[in-house]
N, C-alpha and C. Protein backbone atom coordinates (compact mmCIF):
# COMPACT_ATOMS: atom_id res chain seq x y z
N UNK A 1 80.99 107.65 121.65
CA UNK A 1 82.06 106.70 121.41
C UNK A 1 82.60 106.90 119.99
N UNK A 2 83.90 106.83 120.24
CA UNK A 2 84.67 107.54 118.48
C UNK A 2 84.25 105.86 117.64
N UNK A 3 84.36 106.20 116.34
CA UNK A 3 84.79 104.88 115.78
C UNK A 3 85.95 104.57 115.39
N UNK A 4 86.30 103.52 115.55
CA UNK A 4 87.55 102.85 115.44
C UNK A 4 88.16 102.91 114.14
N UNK A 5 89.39 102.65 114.42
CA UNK A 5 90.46 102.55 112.73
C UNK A 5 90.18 101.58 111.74
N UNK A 6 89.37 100.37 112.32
CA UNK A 6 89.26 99.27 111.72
C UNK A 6 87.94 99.53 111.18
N UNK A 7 86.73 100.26 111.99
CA UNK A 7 85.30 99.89 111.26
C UNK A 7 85.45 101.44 110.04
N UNK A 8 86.65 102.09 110.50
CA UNK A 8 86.38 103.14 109.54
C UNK A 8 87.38 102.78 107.95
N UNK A 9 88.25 101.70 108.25
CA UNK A 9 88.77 100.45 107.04
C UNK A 9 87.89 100.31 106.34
N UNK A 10 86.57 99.57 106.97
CA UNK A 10 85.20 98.69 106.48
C UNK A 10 84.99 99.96 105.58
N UNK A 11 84.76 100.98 105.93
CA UNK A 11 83.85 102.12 105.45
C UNK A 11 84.81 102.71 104.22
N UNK A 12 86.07 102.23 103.93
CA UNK A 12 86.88 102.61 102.54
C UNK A 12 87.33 103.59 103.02
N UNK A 13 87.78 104.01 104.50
CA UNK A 13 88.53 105.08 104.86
C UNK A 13 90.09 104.17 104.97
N UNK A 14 91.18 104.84 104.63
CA UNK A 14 92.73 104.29 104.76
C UNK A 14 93.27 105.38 105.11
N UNK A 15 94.53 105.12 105.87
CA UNK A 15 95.42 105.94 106.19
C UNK A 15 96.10 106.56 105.14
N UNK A 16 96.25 108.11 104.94
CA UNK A 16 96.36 109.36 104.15
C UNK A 16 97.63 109.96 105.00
N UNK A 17 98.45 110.17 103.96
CA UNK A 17 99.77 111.59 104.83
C UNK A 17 99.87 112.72 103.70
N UNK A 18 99.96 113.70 104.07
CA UNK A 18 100.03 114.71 103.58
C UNK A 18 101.84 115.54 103.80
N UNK A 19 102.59 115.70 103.06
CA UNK A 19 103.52 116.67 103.53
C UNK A 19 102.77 118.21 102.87
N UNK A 20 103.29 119.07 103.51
CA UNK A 20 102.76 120.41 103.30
C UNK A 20 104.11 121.21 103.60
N UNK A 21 104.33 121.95 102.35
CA UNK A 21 105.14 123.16 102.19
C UNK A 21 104.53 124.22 102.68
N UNK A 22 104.83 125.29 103.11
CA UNK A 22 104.22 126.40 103.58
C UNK A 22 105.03 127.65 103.81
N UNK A 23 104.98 128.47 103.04
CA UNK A 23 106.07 129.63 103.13
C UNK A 23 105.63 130.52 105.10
N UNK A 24 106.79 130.44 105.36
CA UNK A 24 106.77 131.64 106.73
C UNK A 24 106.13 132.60 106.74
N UNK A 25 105.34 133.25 107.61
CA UNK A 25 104.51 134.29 107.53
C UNK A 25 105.78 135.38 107.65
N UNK A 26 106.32 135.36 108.39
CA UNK A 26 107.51 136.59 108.61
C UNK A 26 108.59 136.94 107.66
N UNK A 27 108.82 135.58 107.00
CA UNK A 27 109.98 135.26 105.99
C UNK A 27 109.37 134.46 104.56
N UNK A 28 108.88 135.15 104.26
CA UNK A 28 108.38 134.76 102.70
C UNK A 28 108.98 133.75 101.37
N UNK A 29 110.40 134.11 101.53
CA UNK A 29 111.30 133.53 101.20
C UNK A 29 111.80 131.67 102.16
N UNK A 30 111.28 132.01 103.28
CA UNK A 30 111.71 130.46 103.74
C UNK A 30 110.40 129.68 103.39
N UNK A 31 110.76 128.00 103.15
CA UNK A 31 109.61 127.01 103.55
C UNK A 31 109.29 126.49 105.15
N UNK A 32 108.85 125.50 105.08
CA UNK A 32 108.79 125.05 106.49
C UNK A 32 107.89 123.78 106.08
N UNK A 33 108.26 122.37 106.61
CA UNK A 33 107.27 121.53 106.25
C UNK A 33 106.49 121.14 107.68
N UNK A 34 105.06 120.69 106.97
CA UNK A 34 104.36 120.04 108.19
C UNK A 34 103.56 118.95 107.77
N UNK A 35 103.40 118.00 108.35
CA UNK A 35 102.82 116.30 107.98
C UNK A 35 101.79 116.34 108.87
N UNK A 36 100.66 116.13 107.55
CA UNK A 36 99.43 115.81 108.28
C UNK A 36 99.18 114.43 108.20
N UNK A 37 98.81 113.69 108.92
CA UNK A 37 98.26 112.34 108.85
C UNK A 37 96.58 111.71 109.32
N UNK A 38 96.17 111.45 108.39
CA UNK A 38 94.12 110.97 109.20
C UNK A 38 94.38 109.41 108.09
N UNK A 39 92.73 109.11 108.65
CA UNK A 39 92.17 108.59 107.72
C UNK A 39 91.23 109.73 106.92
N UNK A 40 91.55 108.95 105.55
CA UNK A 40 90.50 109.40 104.54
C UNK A 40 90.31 108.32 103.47
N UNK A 41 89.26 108.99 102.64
CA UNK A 41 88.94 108.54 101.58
C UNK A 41 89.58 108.82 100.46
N UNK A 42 89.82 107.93 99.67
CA UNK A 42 90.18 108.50 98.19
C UNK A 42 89.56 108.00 97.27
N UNK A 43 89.44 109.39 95.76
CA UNK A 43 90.54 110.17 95.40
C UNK A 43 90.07 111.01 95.79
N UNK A 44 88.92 111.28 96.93
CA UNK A 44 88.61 113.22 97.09
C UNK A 44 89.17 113.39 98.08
N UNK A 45 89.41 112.77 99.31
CA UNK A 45 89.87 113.11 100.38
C UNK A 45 89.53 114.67 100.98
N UNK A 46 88.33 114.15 101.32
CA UNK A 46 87.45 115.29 102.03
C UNK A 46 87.90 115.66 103.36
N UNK A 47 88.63 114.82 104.38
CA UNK A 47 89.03 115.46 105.54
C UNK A 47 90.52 116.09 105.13
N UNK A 48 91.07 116.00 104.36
CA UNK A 48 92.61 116.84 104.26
C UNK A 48 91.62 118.28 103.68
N UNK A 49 91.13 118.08 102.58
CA UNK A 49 90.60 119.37 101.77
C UNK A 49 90.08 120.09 103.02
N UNK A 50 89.50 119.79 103.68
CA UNK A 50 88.86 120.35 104.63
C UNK A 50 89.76 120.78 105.63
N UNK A 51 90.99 120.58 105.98
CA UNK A 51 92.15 120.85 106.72
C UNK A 51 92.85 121.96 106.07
N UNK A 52 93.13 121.59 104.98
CA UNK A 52 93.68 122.80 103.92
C UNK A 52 92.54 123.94 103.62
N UNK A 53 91.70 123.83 103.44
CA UNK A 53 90.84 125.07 103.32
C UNK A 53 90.40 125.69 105.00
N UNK A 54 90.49 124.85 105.99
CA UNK A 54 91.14 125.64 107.22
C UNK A 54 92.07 126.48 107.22
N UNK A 55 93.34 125.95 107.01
CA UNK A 55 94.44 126.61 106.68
C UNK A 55 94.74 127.59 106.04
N UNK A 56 93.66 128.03 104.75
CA UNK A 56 94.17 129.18 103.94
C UNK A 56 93.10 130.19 104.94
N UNK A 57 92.35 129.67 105.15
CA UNK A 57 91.29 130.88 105.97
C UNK A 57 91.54 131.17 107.05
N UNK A 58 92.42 130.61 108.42
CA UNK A 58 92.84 131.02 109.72
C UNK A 58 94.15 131.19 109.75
N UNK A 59 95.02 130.46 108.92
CA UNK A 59 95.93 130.30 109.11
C UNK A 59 97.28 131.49 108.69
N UNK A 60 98.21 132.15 109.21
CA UNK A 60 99.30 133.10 108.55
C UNK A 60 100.03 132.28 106.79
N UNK A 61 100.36 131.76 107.12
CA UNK A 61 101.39 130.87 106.48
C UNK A 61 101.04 130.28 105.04
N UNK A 62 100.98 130.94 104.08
CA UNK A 62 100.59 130.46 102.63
C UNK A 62 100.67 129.30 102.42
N UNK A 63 100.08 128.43 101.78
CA UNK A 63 100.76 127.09 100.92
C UNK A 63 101.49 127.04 99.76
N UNK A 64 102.99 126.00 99.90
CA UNK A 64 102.95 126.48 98.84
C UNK A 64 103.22 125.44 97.82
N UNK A 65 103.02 123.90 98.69
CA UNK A 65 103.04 122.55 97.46
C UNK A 65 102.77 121.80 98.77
N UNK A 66 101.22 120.73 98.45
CA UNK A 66 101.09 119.58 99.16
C UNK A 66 101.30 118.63 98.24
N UNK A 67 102.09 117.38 99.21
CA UNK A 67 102.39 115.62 98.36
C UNK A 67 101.48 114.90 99.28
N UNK A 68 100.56 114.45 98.61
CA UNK A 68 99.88 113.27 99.36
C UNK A 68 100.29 111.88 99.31
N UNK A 69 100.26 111.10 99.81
CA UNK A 69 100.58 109.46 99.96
C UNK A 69 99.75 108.74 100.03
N UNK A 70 98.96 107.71 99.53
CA UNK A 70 98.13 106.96 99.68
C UNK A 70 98.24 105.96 99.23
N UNK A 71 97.82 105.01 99.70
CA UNK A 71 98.15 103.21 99.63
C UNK A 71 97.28 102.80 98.26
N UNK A 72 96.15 103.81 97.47
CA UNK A 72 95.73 103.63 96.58
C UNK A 72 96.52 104.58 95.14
N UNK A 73 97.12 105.63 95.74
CA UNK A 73 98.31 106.18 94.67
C UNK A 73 99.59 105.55 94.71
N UNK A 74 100.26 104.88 95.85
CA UNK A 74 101.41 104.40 95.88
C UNK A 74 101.15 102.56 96.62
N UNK A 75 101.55 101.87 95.81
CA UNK A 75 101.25 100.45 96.35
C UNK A 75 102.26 99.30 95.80
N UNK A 76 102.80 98.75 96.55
CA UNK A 76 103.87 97.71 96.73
C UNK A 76 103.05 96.75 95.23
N UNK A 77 104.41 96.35 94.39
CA UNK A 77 103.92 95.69 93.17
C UNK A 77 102.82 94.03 93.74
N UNK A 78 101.55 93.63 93.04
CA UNK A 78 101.51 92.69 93.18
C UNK A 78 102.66 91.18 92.50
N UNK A 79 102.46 90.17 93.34
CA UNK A 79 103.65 89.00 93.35
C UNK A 79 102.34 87.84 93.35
N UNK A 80 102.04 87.38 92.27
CA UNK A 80 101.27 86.10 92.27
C UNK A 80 102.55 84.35 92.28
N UNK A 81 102.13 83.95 92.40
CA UNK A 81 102.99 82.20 92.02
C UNK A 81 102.06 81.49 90.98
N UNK A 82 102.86 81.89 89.86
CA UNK A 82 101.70 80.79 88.51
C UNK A 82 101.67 79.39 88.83
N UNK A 83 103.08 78.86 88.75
CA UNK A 83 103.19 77.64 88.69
C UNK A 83 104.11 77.17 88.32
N UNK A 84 104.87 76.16 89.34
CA UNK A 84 105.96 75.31 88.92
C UNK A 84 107.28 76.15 90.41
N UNK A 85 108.24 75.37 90.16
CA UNK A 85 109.36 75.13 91.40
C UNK A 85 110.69 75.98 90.65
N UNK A 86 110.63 77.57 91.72
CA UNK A 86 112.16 77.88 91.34
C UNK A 86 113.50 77.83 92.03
N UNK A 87 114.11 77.24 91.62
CA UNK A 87 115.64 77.18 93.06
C UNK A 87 116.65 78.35 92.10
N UNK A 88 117.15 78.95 93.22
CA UNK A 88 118.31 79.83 93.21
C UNK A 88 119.92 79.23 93.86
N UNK A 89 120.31 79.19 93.03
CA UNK A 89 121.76 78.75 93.34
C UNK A 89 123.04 79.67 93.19
């Protein structure tokens, strides 16, 4: 039985995207993008590393710039309410 999205939450795993540049095996000169998406951990993020070091070892297609996304590198500002009543007019 897999474990779930939620008990692997508990465990400090979050949803991770990866874009990946990758030059053409045929055409050296072109890119090509591809989006990986898991859960992982951060900041090592052992299942992408482990995807990418797949990739340089089976794979044709060089790398040639990954952007990662993560809810612990990129995160909506916190908004507290100190205190007291604001109206907008």
């Amino acid at each position: 039985m897999g474990t779930s999205d939620f008990a692997r939450t508990l465990d400090g795993y979050s949803l991770t995207t990866a874009e990946i540049l990758y030059r053409m095996p045929d055409h050296q000169t072109l890119l090509q993008t591809f989006i990986w998406q898991d859960f992982d951990l951060h900041p090592r993020f052992p299942k992408l590393r482990s995807f990418l070091d797949f990739w340089e070892a089976h794979l044709d297609g060089p790398l040639y710039k990954v952007t990662v996304c993560h809810n612990q590198l990129v995160a909506p500002a916190e908004v507290r309410l100190l205190d007291g009543d604001y109206r907008l007019s």
